[in-house]
N, C-alpha and C. Protein backbone atom coordinates (compact mmCIF):
# COMPACT_ATOMS: atom_id res chain seq x y z
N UNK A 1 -9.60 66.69 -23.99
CA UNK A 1 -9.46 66.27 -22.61
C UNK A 1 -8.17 66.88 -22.05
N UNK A 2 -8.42 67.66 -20.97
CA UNK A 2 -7.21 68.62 -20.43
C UNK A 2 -6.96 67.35 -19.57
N UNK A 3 -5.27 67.23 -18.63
CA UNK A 3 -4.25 66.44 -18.33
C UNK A 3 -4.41 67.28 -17.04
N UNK A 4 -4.74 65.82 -16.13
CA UNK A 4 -4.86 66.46 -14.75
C UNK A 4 -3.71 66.61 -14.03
N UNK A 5 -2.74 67.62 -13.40
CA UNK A 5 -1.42 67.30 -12.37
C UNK A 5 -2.14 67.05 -10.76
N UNK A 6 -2.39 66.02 -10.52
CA UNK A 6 -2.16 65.65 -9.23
C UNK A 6 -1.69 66.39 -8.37
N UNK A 7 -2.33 66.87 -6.90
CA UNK A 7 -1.53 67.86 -5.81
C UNK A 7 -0.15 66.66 -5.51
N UNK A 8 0.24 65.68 -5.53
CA UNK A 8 1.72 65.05 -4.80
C UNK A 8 2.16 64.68 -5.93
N UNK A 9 2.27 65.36 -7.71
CA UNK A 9 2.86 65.06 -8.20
C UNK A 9 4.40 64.65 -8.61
N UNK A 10 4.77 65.52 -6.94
CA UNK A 10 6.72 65.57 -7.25
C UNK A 10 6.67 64.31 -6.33
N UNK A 11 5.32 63.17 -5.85
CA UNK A 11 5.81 62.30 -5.82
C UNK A 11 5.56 60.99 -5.93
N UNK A 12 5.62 61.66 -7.84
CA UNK A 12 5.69 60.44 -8.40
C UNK A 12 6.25 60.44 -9.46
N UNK A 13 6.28 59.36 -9.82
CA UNK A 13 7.35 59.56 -11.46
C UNK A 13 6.77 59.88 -12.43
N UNK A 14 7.79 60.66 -13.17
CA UNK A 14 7.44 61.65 -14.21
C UNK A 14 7.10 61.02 -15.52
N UNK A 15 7.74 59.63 -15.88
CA UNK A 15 7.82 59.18 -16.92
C UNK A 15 6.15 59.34 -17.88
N UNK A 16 6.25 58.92 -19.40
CA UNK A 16 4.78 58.44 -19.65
C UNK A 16 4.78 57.50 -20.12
N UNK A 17 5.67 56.73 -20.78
CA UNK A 17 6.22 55.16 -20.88
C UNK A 17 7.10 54.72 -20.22
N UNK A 18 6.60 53.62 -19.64
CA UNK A 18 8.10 52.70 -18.60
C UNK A 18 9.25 53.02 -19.92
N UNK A 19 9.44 53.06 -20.46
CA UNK A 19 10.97 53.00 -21.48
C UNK A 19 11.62 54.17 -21.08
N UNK A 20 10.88 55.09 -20.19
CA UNK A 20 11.43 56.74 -20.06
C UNK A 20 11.60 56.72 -18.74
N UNK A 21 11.37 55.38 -18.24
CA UNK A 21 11.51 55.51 -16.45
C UNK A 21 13.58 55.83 -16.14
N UNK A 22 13.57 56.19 -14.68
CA UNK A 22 14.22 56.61 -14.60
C UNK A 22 14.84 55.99 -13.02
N UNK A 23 15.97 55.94 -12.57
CA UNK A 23 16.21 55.59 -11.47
C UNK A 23 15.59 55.99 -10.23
N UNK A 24 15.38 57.60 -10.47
CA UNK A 24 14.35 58.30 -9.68
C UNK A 24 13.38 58.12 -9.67
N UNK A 25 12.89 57.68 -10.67
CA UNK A 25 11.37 57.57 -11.29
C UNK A 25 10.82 56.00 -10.28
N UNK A 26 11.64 55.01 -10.13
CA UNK A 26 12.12 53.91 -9.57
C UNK A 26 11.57 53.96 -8.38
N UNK A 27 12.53 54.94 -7.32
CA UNK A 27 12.79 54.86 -6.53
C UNK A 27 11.35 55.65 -5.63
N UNK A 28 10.85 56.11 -6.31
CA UNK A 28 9.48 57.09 -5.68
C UNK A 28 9.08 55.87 -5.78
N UNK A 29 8.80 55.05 -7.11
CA UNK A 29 7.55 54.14 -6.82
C UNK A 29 7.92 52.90 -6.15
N UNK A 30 9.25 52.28 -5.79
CA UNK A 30 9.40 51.49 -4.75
C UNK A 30 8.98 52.35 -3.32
N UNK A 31 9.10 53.38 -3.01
CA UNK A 31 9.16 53.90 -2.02
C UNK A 31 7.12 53.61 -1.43
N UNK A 32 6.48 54.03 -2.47
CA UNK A 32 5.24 54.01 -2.32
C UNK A 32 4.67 52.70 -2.00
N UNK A 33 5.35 51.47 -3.04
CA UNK A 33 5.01 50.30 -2.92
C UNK A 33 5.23 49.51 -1.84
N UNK A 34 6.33 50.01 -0.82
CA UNK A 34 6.52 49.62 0.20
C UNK A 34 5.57 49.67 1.52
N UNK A 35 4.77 51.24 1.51
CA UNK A 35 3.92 50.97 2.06
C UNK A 35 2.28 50.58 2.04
N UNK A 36 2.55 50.43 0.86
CA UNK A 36 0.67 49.77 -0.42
C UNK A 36 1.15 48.49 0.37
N UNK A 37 2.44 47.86 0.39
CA UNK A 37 2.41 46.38 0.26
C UNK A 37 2.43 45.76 1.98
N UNK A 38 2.76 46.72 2.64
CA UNK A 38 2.53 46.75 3.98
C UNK A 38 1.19 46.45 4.86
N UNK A 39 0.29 47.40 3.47
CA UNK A 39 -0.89 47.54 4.24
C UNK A 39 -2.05 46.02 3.53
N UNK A 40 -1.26 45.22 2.61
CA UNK A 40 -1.69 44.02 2.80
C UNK A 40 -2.91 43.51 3.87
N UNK A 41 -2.44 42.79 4.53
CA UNK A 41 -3.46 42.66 5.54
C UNK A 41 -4.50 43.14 6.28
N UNK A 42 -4.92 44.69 5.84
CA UNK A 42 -6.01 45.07 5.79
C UNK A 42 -6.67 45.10 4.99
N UNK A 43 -6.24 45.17 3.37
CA UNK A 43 -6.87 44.45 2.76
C UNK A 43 -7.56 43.55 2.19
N UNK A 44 -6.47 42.47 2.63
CA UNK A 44 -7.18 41.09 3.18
C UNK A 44 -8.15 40.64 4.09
N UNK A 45 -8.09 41.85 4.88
CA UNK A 45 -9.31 41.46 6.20
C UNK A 45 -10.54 41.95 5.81
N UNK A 46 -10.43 43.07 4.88
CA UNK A 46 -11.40 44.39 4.07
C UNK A 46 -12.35 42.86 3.01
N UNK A 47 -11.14 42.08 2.40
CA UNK A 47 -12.00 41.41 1.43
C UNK A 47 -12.75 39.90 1.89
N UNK A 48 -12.03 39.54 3.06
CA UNK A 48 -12.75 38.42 3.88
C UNK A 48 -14.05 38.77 4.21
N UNK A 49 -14.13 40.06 4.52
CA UNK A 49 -15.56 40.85 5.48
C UNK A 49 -16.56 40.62 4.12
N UNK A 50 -16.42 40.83 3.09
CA UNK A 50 -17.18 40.63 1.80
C UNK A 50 -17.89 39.29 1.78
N UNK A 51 -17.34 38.10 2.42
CA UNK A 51 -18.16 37.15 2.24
C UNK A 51 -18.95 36.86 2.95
N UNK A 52 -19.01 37.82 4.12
CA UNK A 52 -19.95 37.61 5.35
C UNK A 52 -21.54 38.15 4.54
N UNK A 53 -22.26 37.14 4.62
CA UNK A 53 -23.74 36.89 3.87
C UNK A 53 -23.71 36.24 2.87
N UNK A 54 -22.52 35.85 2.12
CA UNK A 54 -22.71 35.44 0.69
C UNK A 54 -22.61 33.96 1.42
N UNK A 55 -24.38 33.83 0.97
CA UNK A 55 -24.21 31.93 1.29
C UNK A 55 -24.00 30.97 -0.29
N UNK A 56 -24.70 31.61 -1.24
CA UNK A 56 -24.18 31.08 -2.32
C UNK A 56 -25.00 29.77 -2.43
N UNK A 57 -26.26 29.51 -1.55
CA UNK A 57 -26.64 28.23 -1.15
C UNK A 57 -26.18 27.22 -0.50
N UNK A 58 -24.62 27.45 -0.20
CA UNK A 58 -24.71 26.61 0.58
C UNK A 58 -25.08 27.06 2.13
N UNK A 59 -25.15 26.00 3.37
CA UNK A 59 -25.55 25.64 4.62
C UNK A 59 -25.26 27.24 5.29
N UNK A 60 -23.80 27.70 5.67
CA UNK A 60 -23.67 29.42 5.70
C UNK A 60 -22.75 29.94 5.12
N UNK A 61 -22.73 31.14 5.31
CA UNK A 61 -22.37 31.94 4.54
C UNK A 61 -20.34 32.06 4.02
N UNK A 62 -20.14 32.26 3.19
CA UNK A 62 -18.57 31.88 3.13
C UNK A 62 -17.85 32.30 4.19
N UNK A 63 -18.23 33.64 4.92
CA UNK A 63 -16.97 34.25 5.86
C UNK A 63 -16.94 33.21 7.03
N UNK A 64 -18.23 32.86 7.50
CA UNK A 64 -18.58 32.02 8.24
C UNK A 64 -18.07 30.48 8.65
N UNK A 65 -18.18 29.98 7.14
CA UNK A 65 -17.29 28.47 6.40
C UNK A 65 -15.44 28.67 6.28
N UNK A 66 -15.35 29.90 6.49
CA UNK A 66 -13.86 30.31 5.96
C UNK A 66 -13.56 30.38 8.15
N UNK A 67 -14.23 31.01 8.63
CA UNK A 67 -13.70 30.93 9.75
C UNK A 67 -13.86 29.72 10.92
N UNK A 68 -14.71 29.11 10.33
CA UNK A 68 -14.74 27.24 10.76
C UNK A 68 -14.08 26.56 9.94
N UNK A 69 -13.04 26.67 9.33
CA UNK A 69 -12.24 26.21 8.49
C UNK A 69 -11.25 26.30 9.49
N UNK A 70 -10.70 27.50 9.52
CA UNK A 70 -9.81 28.23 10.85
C UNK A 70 -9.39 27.55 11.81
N UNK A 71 -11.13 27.70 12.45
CA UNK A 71 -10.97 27.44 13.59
C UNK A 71 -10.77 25.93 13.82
N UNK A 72 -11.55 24.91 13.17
CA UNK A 72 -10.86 23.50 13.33
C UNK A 72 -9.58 23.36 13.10
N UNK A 73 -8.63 24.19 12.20
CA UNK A 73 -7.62 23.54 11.91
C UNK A 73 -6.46 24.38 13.37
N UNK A 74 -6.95 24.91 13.71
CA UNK A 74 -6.18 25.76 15.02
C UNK A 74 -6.55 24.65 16.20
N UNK A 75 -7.59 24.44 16.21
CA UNK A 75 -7.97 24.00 17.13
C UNK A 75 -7.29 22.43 17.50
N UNK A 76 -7.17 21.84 16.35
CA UNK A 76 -6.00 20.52 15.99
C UNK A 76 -4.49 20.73 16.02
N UNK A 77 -4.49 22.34 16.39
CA UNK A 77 -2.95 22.56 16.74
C UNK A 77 -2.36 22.87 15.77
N UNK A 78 -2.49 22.92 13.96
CA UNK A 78 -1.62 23.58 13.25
C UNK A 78 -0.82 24.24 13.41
N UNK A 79 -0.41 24.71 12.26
CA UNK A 79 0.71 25.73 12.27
C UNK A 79 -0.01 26.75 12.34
N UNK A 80 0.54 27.86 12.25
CA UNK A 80 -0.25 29.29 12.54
C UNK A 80 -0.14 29.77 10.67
N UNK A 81 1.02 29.54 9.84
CA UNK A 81 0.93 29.71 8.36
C UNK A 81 0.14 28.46 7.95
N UNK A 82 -0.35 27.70 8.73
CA UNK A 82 -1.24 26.20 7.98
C UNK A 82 -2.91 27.09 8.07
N UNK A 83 -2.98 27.26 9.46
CA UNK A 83 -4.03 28.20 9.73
C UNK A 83 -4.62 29.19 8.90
N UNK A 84 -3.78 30.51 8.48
CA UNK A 84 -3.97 31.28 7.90
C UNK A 84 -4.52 31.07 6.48
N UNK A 85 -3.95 29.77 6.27
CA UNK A 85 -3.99 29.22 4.97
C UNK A 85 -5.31 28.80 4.71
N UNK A 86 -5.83 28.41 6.09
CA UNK A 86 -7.20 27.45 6.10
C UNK A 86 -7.99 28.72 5.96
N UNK A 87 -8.03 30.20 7.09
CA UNK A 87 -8.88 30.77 6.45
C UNK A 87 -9.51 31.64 5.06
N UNK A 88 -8.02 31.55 4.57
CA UNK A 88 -8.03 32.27 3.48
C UNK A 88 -8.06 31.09 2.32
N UNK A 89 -8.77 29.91 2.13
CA UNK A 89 -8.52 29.21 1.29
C UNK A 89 -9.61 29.65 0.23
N UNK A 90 -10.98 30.16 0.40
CA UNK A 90 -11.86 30.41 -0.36
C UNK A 90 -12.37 31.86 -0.72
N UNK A 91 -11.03 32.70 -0.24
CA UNK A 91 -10.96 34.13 -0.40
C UNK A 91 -11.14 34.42 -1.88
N UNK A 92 -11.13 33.85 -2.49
CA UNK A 92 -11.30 33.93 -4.09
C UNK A 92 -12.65 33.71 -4.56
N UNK A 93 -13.31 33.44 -4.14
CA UNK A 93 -14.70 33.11 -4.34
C UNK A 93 -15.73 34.34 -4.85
N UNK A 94 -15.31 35.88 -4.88
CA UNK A 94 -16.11 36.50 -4.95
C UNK A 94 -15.45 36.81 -6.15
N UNK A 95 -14.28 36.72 -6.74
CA UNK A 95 -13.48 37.14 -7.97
C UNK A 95 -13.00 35.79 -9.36
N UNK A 96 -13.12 34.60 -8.21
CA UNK A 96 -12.99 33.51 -8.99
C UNK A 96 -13.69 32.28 -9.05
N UNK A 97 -14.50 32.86 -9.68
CA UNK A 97 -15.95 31.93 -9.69
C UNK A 97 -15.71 30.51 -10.18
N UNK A 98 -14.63 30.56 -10.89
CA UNK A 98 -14.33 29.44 -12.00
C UNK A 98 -13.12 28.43 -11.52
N UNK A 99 -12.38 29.57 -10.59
CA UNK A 99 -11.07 29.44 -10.47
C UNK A 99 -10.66 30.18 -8.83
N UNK A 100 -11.32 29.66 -7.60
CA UNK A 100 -11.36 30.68 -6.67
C UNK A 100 -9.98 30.12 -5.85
N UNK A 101 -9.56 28.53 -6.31
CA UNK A 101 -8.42 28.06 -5.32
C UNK A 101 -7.24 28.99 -5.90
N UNK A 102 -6.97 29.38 -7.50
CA UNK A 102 -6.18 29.68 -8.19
C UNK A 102 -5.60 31.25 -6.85
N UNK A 103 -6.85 31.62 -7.14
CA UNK A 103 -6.96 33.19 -6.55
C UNK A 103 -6.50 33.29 -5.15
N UNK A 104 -6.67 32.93 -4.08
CA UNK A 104 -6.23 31.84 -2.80
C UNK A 104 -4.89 32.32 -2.95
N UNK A 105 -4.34 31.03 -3.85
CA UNK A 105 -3.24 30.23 -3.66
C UNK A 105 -2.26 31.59 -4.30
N UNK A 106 -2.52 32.78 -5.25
CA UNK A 106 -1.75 33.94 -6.03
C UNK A 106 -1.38 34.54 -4.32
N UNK A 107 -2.37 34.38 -3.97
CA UNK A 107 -2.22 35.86 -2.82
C UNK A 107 -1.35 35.43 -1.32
N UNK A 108 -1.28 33.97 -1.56
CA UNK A 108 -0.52 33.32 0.16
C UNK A 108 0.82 33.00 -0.63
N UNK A 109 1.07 33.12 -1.86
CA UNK A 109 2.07 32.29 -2.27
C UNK A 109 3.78 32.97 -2.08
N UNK A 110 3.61 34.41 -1.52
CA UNK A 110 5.03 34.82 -1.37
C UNK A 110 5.27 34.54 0.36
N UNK A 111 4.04 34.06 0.65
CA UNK A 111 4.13 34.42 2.50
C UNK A 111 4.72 32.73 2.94
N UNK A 112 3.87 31.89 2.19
CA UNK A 112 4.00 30.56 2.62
C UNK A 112 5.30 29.40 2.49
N UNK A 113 5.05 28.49 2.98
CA UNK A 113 5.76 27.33 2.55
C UNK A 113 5.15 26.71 1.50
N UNK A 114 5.80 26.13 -0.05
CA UNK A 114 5.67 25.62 -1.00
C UNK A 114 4.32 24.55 -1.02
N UNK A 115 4.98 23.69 0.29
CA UNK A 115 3.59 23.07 0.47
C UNK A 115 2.33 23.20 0.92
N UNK A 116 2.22 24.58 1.65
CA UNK A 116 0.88 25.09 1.93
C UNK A 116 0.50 25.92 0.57
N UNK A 117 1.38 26.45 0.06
CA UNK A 117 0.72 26.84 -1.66
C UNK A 117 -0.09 25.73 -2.22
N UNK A 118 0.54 24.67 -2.58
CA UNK A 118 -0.09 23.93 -3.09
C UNK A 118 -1.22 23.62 -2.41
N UNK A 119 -1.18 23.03 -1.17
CA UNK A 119 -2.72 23.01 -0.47
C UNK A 119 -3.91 23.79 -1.02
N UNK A 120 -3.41 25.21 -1.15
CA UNK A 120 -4.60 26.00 -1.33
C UNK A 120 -4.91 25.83 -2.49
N UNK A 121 -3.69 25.99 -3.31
CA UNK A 121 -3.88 25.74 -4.73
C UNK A 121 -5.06 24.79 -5.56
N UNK A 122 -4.74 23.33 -4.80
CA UNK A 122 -5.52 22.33 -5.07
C UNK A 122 -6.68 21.90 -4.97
N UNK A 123 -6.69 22.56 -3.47
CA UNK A 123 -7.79 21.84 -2.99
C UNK A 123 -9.07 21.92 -3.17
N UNK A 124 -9.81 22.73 -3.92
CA UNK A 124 -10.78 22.87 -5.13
C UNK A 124 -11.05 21.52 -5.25
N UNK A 125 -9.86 20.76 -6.19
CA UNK A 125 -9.55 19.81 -6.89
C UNK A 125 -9.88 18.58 -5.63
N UNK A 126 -9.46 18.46 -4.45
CA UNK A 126 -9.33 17.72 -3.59
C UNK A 126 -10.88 17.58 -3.17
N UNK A 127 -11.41 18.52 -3.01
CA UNK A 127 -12.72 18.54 -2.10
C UNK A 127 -13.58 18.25 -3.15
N UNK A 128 -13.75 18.22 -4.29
CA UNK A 128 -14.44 17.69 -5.15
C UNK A 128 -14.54 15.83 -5.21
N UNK A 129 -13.90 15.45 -4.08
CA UNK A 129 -14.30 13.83 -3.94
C UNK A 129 -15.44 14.03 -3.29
N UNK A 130 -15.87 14.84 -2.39
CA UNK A 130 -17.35 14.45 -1.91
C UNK A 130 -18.43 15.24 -2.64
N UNK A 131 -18.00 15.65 -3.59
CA UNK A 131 -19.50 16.16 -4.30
C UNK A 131 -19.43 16.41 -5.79
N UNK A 132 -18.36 16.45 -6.66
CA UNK A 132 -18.19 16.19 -8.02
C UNK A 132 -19.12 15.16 -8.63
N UNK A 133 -19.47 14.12 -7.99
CA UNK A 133 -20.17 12.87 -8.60
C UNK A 133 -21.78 13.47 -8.85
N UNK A 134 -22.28 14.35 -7.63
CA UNK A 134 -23.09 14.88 -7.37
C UNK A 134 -23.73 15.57 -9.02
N UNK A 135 -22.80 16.58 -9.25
CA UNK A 135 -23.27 17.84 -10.21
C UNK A 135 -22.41 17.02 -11.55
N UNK A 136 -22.15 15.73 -11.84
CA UNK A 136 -21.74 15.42 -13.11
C UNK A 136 -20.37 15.20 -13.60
N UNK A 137 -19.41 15.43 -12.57
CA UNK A 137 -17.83 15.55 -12.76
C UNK A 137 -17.60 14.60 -12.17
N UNK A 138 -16.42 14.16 -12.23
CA UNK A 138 -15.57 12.88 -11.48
C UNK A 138 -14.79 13.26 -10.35
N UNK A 139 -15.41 12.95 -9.43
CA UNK A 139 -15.04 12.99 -7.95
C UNK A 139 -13.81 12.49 -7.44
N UNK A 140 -12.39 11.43 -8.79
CA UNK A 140 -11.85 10.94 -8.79
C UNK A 140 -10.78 12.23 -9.22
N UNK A 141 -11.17 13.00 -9.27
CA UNK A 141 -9.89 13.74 -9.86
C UNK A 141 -8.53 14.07 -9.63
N UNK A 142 -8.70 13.77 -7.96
CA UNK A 142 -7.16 14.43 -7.70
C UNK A 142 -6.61 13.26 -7.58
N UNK A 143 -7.21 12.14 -8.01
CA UNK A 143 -6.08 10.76 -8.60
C UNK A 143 -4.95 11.42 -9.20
N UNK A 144 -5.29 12.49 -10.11
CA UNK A 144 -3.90 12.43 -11.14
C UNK A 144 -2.76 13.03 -10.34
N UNK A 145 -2.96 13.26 -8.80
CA UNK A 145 -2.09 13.91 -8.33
C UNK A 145 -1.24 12.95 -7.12
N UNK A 146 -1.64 11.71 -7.36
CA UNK A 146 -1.54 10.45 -6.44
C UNK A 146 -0.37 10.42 -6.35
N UNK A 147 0.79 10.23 -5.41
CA UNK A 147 2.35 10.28 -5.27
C UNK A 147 2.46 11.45 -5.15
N UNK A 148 2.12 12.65 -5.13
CA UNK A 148 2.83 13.83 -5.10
C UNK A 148 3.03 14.12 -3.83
N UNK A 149 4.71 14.98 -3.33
CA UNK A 149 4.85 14.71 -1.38
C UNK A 149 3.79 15.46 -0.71
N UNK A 150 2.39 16.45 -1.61
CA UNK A 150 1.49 17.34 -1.39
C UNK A 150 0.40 16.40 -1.00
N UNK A 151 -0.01 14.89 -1.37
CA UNK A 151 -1.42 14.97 -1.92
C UNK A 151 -2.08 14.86 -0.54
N UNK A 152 -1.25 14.11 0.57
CA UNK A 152 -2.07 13.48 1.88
C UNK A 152 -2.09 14.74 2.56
N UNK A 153 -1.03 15.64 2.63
CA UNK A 153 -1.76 16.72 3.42
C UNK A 153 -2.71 17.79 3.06
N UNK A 154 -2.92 17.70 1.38
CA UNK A 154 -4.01 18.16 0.89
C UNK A 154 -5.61 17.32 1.04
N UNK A 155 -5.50 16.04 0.78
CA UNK A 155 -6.53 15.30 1.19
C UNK A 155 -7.17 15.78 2.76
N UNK A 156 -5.90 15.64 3.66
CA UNK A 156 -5.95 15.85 5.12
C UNK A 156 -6.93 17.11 5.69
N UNK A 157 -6.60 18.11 4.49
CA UNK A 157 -7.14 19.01 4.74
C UNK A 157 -8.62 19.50 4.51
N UNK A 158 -8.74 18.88 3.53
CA UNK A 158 -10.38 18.81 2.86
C UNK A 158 -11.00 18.34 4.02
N UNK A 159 -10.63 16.44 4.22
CA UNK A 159 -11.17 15.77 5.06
C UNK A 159 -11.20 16.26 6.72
N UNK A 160 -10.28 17.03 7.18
CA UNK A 160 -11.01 16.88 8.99
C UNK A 160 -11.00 18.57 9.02
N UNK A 161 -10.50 19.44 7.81
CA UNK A 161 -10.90 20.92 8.30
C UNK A 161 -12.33 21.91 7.27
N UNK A 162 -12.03 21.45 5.43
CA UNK A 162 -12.93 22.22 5.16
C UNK A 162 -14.27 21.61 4.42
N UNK A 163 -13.92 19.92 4.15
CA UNK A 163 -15.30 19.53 3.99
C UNK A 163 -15.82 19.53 5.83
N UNK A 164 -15.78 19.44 7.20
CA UNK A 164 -16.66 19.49 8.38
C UNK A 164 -17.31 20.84 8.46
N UNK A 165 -16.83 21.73 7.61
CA UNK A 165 -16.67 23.55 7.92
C UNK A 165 -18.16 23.82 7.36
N UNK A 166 -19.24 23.16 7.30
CA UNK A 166 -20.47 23.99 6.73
C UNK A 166 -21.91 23.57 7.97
N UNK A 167 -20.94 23.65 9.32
CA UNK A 167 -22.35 23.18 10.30
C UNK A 167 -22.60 24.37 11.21
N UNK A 168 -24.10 24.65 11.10
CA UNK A 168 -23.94 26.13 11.33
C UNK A 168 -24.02 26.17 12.62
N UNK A 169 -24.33 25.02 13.47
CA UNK A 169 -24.23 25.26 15.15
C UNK A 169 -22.97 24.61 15.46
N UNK A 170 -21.85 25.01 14.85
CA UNK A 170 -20.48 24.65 15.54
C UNK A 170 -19.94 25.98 15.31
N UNK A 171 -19.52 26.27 17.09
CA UNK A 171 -18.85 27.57 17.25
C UNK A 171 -17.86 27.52 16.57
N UNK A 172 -17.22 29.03 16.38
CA UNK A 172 -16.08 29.32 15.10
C UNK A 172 -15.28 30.71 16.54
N UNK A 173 -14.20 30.74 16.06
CA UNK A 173 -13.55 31.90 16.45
C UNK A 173 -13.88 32.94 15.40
N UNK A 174 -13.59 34.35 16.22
CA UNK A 174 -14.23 35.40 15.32
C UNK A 174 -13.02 35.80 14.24
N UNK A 175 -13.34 36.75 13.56
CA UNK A 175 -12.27 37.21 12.60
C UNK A 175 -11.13 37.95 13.46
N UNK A 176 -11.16 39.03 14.36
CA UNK A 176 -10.22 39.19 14.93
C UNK A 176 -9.37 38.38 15.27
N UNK A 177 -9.86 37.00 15.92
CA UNK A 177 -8.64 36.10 16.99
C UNK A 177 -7.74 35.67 15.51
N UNK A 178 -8.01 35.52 14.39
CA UNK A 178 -7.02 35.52 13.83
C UNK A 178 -6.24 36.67 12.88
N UNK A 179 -6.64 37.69 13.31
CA UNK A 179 -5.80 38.90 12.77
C UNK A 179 -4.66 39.32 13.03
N UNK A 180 -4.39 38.83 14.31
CA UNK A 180 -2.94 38.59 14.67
C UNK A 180 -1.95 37.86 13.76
N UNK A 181 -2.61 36.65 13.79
CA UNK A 181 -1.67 35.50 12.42
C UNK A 181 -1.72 35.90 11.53
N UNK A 182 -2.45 36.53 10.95
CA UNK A 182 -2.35 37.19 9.25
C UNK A 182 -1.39 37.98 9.18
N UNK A 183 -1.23 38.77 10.10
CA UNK A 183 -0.42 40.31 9.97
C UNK A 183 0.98 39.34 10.21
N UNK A 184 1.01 38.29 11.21
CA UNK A 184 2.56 37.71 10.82
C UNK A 184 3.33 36.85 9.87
N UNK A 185 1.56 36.33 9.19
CA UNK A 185 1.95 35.44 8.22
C UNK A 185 2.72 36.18 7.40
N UNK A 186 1.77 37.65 7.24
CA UNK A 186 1.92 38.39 5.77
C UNK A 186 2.63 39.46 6.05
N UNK A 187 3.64 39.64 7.54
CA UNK A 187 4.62 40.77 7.62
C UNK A 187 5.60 40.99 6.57
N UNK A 188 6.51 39.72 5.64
CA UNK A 188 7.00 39.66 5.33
C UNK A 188 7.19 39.10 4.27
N UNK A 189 7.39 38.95 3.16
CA UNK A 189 7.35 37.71 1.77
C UNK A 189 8.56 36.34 1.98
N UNK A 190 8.20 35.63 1.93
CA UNK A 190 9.80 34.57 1.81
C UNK A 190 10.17 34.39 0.48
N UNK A 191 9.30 34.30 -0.44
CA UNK A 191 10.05 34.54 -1.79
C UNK A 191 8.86 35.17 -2.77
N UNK A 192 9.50 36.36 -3.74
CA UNK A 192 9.15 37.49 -4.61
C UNK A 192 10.20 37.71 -5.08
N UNK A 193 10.02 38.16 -6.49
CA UNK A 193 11.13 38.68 -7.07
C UNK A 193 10.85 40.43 -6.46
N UNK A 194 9.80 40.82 -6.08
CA UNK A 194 9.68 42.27 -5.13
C UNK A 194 10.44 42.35 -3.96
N UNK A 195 10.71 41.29 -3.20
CA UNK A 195 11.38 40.85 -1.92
C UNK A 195 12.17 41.87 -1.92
N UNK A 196 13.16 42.12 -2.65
CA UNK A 196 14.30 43.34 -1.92
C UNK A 196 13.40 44.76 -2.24
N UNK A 197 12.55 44.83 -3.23
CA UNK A 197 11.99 46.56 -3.28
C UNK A 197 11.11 46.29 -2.16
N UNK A 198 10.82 45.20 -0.54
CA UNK A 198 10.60 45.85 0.06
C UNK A 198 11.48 46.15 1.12
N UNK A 199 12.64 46.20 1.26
CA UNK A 199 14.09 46.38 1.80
C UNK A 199 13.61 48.25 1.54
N UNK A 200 14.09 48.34 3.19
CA UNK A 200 14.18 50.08 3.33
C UNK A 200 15.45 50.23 3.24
């Protein structure tokens, strides 16, 4: 197997084990990562568009449930990072079948406030009071999370934004009207240990 050189090889680092990296070597690939990490939010919008058809059985389709999620919780006046949060809560669904709040909650977690992490994080766990009993699990589960300063605005959230979110004749705002909020949620990280490699 012949060793391909890339046409923009001078820009990138030369190394072939990180142990051989180099300050230069560094500095190309912060340089690159700065604008991969920029372009975030089109990626995010690229992988929302993926759930448009996937009904999965339920009532419609996720992009659909993800943007009546949205839109009730905008519509109650949220925050605009509470918002963002609401539509992207089940963005994991096509990668984390098992585990889709986990997936969610990885990808909002440098943009957000602590307590909207957890929201997303959980609420899997939360929304399983109205239908866990259903398929054999205990619908009681996020008892174990009872006292935490998270649980009522996680409850809050299940209850008036994403358990109402599966009625298919309630208008939704489209994906654009919130593409604005994404791009400001996600202009910036509030905490990453990457935070300064994205410092120009």
């Amino acid at each position: 197997m012949n060793a391909i050189t890339p046409p923009d090889a001078e820009a990138r680092a030369g190394f072939r084990r990180m142990q051989e990296g180099t300050a230069e070597d560094w500095a190309k690939i912060a340089g690159s990562f700065r604008g991969y990490a920029r372009a975030l939010p089109d990626r995010i919008l690229d992988h929302l568009k993926l759930l448009d058809g996937d009904f999965g059985g339920f009532p419609i389709d996720r992009l659909h449930h993800s943007l009546l999620t949205a839109t009730l919780a905008h519509q109650a006046g949220e925050s605009e990072e509470y918002v963002v949060c609401a539509l992207l809560h089940d963005i994991g669904d096509t990668l984390g079948s098992y585990n889709h709040p986990d997936i969610a909650a990885a990808i909002v977690k440098p943009f957000v406030e602590p307590e909207h992490h957890w929201m997303v994080e959980k609420h899997g766990l939360f929304q399983g009071y109205y239908f866990f009993h259903h398929i054999g699990l205990d619908r009681d589960i996020r008892e174990q999370f009872r006292g935490h300063p998270n649980f009522d605005r996680t409850a809050a959230f299940c209850e008036k934004y994403d358990a109402p979110a599966f009625d298919a004749d309630a208008a939704c705002m489209p994906l654009e009207a919130f593409e604005p909020m994404l791009r400001r949620v996600f202009a910036a990280p509030k905490q990453s240990v990457y935070k300064k490699a994205m410092e120009d």
